[in-house]
PDB file of N, CA and C in Angstrom:
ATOM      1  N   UNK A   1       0.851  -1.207   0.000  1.00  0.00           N
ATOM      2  CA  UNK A   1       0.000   0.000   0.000  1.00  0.00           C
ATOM      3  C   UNK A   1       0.884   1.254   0.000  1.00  0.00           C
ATOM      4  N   UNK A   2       1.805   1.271   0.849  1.00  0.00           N
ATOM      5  CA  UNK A   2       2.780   2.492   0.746  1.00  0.00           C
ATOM      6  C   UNK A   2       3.836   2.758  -0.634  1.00  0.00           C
ATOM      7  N   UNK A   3       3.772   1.652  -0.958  1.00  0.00           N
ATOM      8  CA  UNK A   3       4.631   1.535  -2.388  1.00  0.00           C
ATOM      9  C   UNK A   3       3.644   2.294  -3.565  1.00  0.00           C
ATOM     10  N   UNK A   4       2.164   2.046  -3.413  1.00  0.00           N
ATOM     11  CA  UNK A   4       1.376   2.623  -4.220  1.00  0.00           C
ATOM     12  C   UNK A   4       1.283   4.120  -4.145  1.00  0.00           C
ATOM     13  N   UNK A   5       1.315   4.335  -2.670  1.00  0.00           N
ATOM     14  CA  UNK A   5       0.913   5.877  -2.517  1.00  0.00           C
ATOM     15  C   UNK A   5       2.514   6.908  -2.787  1.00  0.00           C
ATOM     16  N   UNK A   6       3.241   6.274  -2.740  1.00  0.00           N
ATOM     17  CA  UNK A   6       5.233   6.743  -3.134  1.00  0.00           C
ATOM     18  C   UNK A   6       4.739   6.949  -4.520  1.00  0.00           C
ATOM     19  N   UNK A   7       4.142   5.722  -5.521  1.00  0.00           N
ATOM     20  CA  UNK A   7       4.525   5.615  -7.062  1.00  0.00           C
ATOM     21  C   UNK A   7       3.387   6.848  -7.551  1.00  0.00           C
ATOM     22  N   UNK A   8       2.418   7.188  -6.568  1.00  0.00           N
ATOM     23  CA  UNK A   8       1.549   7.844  -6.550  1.00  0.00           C
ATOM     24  C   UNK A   8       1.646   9.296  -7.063  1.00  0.00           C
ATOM     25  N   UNK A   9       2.835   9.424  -5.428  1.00  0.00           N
ATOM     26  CA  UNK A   9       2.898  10.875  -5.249  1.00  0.00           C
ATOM     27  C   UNK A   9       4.015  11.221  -5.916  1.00  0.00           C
ATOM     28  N   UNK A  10       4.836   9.943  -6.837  1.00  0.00           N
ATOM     29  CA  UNK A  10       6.025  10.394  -8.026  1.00  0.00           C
ATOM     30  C   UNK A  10       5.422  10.899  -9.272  1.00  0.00           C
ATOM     31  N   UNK A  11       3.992   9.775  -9.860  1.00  0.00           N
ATOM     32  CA  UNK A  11       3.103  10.458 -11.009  1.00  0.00           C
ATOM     33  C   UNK A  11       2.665  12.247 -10.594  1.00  0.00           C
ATOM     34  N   UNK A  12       2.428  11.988  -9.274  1.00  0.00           N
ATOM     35  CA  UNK A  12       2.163  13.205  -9.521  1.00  0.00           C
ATOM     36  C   UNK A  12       2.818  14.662  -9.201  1.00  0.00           C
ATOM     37  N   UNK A  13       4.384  14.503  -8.921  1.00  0.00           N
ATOM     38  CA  UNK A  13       5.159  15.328  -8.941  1.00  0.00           C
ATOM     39  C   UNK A  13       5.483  15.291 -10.847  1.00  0.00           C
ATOM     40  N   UNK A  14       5.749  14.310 -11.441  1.00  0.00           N
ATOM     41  CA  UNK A  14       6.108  14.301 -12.733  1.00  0.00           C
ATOM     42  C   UNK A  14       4.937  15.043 -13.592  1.00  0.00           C
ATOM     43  N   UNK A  15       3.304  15.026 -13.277  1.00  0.00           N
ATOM     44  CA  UNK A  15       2.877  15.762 -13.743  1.00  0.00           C
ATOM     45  C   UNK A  15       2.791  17.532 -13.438  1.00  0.00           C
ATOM     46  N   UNK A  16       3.180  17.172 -12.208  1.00  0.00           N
ATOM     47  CA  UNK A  16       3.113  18.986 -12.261  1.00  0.00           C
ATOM     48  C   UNK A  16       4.423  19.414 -12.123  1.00  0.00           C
ATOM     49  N   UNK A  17       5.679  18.762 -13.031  1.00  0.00           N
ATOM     50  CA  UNK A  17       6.491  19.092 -13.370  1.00  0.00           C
ATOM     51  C   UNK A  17       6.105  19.321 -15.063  1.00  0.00           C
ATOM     52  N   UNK A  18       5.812  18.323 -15.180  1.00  0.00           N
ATOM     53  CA  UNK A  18       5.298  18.435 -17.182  1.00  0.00           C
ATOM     54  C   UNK A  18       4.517  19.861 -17.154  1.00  0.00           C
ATOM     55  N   UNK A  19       3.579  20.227 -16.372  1.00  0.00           N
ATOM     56  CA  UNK A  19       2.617  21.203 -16.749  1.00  0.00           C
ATOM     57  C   UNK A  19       3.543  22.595 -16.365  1.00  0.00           C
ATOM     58  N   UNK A  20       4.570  22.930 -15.355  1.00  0.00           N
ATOM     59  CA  UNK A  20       4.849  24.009 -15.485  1.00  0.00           C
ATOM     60  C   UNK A  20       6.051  24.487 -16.056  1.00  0.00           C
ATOM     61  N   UNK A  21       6.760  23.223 -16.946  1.00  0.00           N
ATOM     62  CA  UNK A  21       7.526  23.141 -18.102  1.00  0.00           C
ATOM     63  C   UNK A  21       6.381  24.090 -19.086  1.00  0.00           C
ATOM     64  N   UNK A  22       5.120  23.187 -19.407  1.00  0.00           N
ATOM     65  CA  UNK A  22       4.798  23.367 -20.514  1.00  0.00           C
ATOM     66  C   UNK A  22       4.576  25.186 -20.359  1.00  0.00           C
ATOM     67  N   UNK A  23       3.829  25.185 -18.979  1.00  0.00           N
ATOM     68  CA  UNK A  23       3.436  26.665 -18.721  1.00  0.00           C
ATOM     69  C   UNK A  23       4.694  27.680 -18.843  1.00  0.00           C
ATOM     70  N   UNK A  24       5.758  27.253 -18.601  1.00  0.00           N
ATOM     71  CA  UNK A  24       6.966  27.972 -18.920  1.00  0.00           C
ATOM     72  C   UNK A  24       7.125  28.493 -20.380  1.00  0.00           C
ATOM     73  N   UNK A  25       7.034  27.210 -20.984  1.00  0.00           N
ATOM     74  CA  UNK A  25       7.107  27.616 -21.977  1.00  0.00           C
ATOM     75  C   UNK A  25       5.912  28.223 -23.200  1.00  0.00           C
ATOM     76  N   UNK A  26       5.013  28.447 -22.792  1.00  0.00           N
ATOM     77  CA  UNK A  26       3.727  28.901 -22.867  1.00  0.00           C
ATOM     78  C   UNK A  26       4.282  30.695 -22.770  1.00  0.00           C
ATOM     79  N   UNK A  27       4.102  30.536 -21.819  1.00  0.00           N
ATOM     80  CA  UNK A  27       4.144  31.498 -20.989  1.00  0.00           C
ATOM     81  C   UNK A  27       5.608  32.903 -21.126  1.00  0.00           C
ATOM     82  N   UNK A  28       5.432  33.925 -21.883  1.00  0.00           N
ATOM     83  CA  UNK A  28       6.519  34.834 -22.482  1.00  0.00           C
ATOM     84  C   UNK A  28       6.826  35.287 -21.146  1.00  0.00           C
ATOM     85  N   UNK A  29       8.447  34.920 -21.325  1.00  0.00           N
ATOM     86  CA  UNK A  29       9.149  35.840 -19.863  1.00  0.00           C
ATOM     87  C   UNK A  29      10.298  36.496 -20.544  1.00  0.00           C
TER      88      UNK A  29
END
């Protein structure tokens, strides 16, 4: 069960790494 909620909370660092890549680059600085 803890192995699930680790692989869990890795999907979901990797997605809100993907999204504020993308928003970076979206996004004019």
């Amino acid at each position: 069960y803890r192995k699930q909620v680790v692989w869990a909370d890795e999907a979901l660092k990797l997605k809100l790494l993907k999204k504020g890549i993308l928003t970076r680059i979206d996004a004019p600085s």
